[in-house]
Every structure is written in C-alpha cells, then in structure tokens.
PDB file of N, CA and C in Angstrom:
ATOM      1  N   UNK A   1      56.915 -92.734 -43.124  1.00  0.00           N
ATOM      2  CA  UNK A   1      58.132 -92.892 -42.359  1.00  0.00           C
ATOM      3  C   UNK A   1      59.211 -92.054 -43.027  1.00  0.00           C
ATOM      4  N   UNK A   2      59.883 -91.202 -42.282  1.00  0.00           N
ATOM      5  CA  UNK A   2      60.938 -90.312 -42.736  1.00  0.00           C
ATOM      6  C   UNK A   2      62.405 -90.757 -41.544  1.00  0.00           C
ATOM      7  N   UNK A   3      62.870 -90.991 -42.288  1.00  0.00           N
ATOM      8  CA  UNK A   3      64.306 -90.550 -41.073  1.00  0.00           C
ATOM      9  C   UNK A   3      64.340 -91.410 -40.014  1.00  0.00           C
ATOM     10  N   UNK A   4      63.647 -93.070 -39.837  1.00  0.00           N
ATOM     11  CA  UNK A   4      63.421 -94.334 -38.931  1.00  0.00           C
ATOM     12  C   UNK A   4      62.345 -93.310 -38.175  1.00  0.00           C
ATOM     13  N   UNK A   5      61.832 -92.387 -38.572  1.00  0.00           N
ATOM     14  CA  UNK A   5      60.735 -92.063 -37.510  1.00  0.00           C
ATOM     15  C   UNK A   5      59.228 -92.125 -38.037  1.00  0.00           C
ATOM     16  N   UNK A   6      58.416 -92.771 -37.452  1.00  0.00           N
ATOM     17  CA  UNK A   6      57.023 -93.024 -37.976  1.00  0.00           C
ATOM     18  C   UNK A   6      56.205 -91.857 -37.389  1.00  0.00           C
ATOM     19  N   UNK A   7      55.300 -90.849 -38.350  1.00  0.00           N
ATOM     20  CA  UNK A   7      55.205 -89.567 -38.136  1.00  0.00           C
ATOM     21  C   UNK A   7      53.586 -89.869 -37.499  1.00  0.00           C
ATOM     22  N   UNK A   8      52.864 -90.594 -37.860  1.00  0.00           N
ATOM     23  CA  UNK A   8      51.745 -90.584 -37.095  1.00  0.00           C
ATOM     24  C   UNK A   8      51.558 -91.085 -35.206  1.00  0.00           C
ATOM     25  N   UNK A   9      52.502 -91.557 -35.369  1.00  0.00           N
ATOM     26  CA  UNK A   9      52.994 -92.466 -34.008  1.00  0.00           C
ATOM     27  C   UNK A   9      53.829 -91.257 -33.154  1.00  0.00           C
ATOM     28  N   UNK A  10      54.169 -90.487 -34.141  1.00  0.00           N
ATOM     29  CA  UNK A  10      55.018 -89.776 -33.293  1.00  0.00           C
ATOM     30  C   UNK A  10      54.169 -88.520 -32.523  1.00  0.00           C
ATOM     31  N   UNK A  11      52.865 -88.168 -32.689  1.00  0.00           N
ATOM     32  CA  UNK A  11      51.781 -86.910 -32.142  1.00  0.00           C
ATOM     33  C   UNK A  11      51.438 -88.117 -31.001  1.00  0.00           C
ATOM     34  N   UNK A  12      51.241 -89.083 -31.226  1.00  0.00           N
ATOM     35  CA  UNK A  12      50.509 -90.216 -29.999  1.00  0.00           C
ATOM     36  C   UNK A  12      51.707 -90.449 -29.175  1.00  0.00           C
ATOM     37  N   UNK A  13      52.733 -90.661 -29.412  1.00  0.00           N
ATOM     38  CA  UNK A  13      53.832 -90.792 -27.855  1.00  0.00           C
ATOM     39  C   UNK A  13      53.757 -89.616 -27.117  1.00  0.00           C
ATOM     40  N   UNK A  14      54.083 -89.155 -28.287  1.00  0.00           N
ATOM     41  CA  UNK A  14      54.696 -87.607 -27.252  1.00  0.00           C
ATOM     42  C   UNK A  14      53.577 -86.764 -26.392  1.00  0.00           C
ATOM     43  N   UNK A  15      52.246 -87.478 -26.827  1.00  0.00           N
ATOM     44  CA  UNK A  15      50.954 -86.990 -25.725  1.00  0.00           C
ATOM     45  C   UNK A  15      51.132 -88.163 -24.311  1.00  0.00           C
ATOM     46  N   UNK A  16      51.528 -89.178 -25.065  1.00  0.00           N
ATOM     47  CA  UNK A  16      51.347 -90.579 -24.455  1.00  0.00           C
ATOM     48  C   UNK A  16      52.297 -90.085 -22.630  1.00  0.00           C
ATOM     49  N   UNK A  17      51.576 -90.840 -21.738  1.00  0.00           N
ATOM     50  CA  UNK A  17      52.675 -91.101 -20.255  1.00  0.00           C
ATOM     51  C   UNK A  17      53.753 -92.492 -20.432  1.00  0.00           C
ATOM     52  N   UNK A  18      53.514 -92.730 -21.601  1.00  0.00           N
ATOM     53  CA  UNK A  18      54.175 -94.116 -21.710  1.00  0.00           C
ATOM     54  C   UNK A  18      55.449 -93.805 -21.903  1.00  0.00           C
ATOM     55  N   UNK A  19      55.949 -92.854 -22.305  1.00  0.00           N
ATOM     56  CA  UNK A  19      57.433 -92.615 -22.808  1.00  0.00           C
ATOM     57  C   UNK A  19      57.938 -91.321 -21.763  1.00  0.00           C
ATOM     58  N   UNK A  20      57.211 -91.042 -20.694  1.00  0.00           N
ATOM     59  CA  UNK A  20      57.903 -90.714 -19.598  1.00  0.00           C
ATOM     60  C   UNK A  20      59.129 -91.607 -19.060  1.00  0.00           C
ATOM     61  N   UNK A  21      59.914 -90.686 -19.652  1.00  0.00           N
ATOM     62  CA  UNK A  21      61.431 -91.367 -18.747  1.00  0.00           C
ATOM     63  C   UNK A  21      61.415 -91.352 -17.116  1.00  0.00           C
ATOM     64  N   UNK A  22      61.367 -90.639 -16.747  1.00  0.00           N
ATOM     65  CA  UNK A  22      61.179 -90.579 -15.189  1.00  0.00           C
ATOM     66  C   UNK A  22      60.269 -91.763 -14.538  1.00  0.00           C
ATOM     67  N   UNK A  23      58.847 -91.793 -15.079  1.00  0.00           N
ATOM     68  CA  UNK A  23      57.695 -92.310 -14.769  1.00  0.00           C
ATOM     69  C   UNK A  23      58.197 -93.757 -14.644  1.00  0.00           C
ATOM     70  N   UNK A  24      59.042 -94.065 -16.148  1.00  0.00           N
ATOM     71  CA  UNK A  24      59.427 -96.119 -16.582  1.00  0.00           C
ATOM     72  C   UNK A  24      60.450 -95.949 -15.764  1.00  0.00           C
ATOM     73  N   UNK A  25      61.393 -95.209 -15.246  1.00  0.00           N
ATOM     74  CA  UNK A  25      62.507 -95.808 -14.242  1.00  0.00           C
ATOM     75  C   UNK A  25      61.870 -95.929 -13.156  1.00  0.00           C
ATOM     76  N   UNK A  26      60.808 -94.769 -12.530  1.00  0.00           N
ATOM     77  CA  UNK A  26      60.300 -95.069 -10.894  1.00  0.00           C
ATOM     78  C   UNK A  26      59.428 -96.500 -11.256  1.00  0.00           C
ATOM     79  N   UNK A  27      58.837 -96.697 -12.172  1.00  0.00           N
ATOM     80  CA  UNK A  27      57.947 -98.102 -12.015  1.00  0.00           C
ATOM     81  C   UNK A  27      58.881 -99.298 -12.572  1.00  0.00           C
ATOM     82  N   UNK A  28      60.231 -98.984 -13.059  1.00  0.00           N
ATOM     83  CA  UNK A  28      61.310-100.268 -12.767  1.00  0.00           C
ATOM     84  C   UNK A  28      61.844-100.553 -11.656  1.00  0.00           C
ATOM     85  N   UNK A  29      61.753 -99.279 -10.854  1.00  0.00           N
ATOM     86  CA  UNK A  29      62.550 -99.304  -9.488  1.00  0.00           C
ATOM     87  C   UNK A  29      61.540-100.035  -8.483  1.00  0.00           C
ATOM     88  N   UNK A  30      60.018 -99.833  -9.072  1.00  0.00           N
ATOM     89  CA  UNK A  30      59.340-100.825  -7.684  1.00  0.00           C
ATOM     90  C   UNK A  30      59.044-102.109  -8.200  1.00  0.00           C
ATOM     91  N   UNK A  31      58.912-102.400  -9.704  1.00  0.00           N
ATOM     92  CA  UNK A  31      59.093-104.001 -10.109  1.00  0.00           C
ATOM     93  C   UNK A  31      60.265-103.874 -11.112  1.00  0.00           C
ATOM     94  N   UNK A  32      60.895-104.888 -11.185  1.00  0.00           N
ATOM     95  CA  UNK A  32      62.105-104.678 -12.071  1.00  0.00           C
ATOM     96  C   UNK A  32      61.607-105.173 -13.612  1.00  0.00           C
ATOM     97  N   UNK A  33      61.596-104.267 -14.563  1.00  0.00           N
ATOM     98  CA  UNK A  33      61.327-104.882 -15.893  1.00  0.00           C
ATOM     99  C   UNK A  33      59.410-104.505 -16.214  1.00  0.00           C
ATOM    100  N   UNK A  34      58.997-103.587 -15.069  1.00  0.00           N
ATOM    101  CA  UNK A  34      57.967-102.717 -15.613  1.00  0.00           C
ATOM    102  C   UNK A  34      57.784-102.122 -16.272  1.00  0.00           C
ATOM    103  N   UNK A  35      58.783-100.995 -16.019  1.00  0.00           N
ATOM    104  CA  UNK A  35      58.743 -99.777 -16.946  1.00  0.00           C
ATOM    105  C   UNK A  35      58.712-100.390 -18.910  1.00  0.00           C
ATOM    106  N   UNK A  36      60.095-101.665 -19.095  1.00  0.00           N
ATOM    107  CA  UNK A  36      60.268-102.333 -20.199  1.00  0.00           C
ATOM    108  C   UNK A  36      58.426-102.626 -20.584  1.00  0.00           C
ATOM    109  N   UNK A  37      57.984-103.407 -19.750  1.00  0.00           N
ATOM    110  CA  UNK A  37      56.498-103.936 -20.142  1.00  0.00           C
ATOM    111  C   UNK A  37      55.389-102.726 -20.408  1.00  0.00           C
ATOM    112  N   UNK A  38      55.331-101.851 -19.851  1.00  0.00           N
ATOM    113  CA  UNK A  38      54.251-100.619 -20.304  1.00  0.00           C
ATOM    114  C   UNK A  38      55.112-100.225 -21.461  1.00  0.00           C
ATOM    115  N   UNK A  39      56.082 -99.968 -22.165  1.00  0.00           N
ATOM    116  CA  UNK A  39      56.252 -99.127 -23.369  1.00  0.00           C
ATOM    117  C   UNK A  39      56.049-100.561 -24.432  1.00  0.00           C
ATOM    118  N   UNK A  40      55.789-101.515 -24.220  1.00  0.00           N
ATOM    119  CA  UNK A  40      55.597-102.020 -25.016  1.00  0.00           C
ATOM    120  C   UNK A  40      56.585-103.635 -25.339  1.00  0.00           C
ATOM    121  N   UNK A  41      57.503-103.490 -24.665  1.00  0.00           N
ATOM    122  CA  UNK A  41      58.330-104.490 -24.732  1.00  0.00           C
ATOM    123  C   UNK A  41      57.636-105.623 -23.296  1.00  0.00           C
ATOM    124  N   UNK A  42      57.146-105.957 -23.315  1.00  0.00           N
ATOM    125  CA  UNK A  42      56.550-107.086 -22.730  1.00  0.00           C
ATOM    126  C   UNK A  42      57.049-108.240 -22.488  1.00  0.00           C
ATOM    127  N   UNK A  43      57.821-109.213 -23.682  1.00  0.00           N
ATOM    128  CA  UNK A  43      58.669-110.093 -23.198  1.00  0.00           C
ATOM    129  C   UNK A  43      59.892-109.913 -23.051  1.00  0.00           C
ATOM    130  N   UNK A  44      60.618-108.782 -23.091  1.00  0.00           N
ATOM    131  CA  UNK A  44      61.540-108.496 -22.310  1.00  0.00           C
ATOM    132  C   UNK A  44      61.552-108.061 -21.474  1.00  0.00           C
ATOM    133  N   UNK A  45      60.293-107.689 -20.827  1.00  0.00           N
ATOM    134  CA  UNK A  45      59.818-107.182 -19.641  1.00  0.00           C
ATOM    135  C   UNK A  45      60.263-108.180 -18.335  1.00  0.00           C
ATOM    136  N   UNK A  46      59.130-109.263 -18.938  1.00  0.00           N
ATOM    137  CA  UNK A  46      59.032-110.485 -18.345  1.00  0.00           C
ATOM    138  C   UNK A  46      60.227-111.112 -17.791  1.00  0.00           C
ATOM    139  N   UNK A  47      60.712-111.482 -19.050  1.00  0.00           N
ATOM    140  CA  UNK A  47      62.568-111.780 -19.099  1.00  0.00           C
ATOM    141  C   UNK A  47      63.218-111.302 -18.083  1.00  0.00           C
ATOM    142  N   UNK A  48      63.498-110.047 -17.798  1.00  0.00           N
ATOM    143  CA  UNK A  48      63.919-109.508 -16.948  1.00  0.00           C
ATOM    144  C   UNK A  48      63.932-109.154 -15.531  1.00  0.00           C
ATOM    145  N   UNK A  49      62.527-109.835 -15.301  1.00  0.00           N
ATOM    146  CA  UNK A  49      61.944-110.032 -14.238  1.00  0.00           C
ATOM    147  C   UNK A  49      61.994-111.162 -13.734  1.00  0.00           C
ATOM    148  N   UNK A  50      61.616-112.410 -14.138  1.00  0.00           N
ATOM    149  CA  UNK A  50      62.066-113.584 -14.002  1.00  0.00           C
ATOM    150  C   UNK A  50      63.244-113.712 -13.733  1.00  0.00           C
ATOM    151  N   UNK A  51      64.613-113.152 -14.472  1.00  0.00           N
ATOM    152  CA  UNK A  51      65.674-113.899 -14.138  1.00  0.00           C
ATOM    153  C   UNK A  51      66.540-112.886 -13.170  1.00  0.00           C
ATOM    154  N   UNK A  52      65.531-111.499 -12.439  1.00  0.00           N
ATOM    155  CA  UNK A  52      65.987-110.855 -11.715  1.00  0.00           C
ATOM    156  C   UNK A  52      65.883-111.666 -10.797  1.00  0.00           C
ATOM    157  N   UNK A  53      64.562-112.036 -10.490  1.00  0.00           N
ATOM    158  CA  UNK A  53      63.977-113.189  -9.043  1.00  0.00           C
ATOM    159  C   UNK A  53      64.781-114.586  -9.610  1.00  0.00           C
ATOM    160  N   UNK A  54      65.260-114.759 -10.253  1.00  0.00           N
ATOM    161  CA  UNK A  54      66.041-116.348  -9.932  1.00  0.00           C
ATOM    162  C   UNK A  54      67.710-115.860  -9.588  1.00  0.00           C
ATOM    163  N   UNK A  55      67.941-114.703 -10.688  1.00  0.00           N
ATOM    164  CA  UNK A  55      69.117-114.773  -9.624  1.00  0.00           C
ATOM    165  C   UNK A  55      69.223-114.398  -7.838  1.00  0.00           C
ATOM    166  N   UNK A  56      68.560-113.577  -7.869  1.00  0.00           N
ATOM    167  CA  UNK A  56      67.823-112.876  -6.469  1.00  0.00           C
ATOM    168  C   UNK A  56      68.052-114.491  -5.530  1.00  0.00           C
ATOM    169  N   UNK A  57      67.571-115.184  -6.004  1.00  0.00           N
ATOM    170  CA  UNK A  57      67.426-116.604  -5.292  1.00  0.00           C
ATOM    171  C   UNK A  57      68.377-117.238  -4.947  1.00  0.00           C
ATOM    172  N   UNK A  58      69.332-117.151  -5.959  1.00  0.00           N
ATOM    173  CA  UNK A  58      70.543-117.827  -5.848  1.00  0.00           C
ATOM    174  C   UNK A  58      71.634-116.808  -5.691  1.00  0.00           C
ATOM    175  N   UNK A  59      71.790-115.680  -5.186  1.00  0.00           N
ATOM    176  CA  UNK A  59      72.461-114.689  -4.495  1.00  0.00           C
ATOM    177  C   UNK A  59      72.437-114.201  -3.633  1.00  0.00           C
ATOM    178  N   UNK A  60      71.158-114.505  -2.847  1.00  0.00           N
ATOM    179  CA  UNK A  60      70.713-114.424  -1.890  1.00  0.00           C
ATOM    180  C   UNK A  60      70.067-113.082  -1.372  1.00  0.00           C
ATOM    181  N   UNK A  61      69.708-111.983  -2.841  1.00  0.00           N
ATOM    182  CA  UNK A  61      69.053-111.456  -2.970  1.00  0.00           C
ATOM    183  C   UNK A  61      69.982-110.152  -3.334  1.00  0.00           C
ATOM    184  N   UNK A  62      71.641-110.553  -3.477  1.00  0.00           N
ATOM    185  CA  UNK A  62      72.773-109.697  -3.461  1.00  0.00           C
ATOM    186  C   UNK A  62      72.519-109.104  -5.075  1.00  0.00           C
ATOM    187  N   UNK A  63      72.411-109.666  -6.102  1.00  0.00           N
ATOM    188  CA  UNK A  63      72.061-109.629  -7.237  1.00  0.00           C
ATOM    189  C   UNK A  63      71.188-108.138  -7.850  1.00  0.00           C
ATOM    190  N   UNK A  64      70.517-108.537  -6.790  1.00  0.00           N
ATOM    191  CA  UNK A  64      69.372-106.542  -7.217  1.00  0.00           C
ATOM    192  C   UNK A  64      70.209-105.314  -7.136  1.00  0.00           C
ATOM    193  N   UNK A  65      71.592-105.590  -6.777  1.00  0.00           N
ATOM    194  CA  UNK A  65      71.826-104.208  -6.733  1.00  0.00           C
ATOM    195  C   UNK A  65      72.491-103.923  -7.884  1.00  0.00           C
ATOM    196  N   UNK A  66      72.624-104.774  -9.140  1.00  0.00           N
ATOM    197  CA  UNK A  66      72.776-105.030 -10.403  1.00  0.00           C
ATOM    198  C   UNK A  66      71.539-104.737 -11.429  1.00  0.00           C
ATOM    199  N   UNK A  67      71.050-105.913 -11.010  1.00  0.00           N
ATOM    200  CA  UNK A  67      69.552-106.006 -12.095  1.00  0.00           C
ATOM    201  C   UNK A  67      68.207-104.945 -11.788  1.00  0.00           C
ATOM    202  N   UNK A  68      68.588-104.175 -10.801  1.00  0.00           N
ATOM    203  CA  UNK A  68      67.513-102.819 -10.886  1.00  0.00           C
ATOM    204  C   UNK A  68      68.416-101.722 -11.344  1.00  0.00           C
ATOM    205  N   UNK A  69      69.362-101.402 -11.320  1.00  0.00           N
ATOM    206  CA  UNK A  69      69.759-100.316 -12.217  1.00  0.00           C
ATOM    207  C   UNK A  69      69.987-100.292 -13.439  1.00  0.00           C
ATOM    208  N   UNK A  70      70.542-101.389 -13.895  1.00  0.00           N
ATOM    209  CA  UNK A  70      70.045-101.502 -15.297  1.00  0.00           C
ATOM    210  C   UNK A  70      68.824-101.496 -15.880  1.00  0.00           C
ATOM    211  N   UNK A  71      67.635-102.181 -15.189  1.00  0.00           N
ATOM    212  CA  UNK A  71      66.220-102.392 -15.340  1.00  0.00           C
ATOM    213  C   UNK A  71      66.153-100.779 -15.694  1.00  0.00           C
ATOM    214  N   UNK A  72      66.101-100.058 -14.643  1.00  0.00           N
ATOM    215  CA  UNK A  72      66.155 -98.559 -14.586  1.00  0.00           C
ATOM    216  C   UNK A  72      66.198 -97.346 -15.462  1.00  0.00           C
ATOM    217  N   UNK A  73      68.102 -97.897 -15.984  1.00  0.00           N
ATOM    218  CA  UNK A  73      68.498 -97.104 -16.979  1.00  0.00           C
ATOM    219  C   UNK A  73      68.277 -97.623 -18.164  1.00  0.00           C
ATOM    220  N   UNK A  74      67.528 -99.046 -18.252  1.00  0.00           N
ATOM    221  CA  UNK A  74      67.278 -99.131 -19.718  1.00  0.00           C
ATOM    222  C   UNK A  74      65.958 -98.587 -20.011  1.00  0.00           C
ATOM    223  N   UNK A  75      65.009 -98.793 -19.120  1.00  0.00           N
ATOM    224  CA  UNK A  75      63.734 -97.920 -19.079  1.00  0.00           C
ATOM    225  C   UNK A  75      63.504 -96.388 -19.433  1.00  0.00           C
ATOM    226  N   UNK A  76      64.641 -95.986 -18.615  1.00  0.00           N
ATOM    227  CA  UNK A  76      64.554 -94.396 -18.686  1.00  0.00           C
ATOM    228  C   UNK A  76      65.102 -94.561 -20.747  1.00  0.00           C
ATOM    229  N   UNK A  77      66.783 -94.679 -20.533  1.00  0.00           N
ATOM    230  CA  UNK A  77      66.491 -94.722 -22.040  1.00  0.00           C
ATOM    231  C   UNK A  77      66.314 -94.607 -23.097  1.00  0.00           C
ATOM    232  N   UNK A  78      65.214 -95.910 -23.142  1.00  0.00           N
ATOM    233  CA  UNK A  78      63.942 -96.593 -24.072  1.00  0.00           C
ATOM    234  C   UNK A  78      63.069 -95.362 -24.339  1.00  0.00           C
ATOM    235  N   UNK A  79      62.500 -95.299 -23.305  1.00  0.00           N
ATOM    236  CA  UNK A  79      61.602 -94.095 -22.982  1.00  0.00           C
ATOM    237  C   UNK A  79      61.956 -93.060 -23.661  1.00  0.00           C
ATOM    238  N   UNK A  80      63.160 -92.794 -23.744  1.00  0.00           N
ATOM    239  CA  UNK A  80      63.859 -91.342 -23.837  1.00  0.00           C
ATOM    240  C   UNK A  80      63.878 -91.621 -25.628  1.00  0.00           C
ATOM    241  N   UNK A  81      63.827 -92.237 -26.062  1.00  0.00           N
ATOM    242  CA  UNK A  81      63.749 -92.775 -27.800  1.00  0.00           C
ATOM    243  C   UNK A  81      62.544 -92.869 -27.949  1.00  0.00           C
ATOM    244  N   UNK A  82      61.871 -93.585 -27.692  1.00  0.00           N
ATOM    245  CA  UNK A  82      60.590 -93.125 -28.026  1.00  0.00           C
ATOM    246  C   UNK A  82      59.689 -91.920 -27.721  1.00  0.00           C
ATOM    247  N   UNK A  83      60.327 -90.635 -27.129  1.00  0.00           N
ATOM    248  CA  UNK A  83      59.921 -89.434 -27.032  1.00  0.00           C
ATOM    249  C   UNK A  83      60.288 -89.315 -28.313  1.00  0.00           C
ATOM    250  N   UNK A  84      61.439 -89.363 -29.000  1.00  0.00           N
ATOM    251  CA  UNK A  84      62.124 -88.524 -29.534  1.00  0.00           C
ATOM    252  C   UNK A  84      61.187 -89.469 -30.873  1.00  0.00           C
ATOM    253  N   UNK A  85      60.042 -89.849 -30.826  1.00  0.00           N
ATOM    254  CA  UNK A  85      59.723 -90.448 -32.044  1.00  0.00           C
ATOM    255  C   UNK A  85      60.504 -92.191 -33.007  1.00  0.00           C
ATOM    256  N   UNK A  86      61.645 -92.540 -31.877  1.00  0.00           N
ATOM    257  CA  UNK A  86      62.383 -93.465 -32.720  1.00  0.00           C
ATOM    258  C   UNK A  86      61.692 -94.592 -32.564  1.00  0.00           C
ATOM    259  N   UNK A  87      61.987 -95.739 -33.489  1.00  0.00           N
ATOM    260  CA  UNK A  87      61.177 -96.865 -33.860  1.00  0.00           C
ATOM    261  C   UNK A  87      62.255 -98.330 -32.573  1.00  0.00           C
ATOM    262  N   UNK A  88      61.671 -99.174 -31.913  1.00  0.00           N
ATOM    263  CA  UNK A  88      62.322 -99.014 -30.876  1.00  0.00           C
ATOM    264  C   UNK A  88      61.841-101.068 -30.709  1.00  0.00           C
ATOM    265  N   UNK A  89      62.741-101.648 -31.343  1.00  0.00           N
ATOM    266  CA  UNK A  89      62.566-103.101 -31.055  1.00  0.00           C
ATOM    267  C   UNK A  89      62.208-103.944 -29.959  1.00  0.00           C
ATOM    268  N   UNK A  90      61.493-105.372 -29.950  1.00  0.00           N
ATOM    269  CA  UNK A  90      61.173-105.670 -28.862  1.00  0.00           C
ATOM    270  C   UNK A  90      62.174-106.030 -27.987  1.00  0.00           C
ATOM    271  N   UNK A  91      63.249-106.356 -28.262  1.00  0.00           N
ATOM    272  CA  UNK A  91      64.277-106.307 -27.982  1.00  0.00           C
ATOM    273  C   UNK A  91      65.482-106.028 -27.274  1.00  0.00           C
ATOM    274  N   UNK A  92      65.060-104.473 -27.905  1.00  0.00           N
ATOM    275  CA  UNK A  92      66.430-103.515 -28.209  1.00  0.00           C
ATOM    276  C   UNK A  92      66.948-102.945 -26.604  1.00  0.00           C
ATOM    277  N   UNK A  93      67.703-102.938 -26.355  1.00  0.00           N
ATOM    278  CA  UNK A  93      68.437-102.378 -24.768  1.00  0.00           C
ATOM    279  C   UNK A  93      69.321-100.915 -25.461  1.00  0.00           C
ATOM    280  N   UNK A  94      68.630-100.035 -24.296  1.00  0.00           N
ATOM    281  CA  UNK A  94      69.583 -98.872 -23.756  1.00  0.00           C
ATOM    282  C   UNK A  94      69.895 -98.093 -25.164  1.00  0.00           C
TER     283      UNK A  94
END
C-alpha cells in the first residue's frame, strides 16, 4: 500500500466492469442502490433501496425524484474512486 492505494487491487479494478462509472449509474437508474451493491458495498446497497421503496410508499412515489439521483451520483462517484485505485469504505458516500 502506497499513498491509501492498494497496488495489487489496483491492475484488477481497472480491468474490472465494476468500476465503470457510467455502467453503476445506468444500473442505479433501473434499481436504486445497484450500482452501490456490485462495487461492493452491499449493505448500503440494500439500505438504500429499502428506504427508497418505503419512502416511495409514503410519498406516494414523489420521493424518487430525490433518491435516484443521488443513488446515481453516488454510484458514478464511487466508481470513479475506485478507478482511480482508492480504498473505498462500506459506507463511504460520494
């Protein structure tokens, strides 16, 4: 590890489709909190998905035009850091 960047990890993303920015926003845009779950963040994936569909419920579905662009731009990103080799929490937003 040099510089928060892990150097063996870093030849495997950057071959990887997983850290396509483009790719994790179009597959947030058709489930919200996809793109989050393929790079690896999974329960924030989830998270985000769940409480897209409960607010969705109780907004009467007014809510998505919130919780998919963020879904979106945190995907793209995420994505966009882990091209660049950075070490990237389960966590971590945008």
């Amino acid at each position: 590890m040099k510089c928060g960047i892990q150097l063996k990890e870093l030849q495997q993303n950057l071959s990887s489709n997983t850290t396509n920015p483009i790719l994790m926003g179009l597959l947030s845009f058709l489930l919200v909190g996809l793109g989050q779950m393929i790079m690896g963040q999974v329960t924030k994936g989830i998270v985000i998905l769940v409480g897209s569909i409960v607010l969705a419920f109780f907004t009467f579905g007014l809510s998505t035009f919130i919780t998919t662009p963020i879904s979106i731009i945190d995907a793209v990103l995420i994505a966009k850091k882990k091209q660049r080799g950075q070490l990237i929490g389960e966590w971590e937003f945008f």
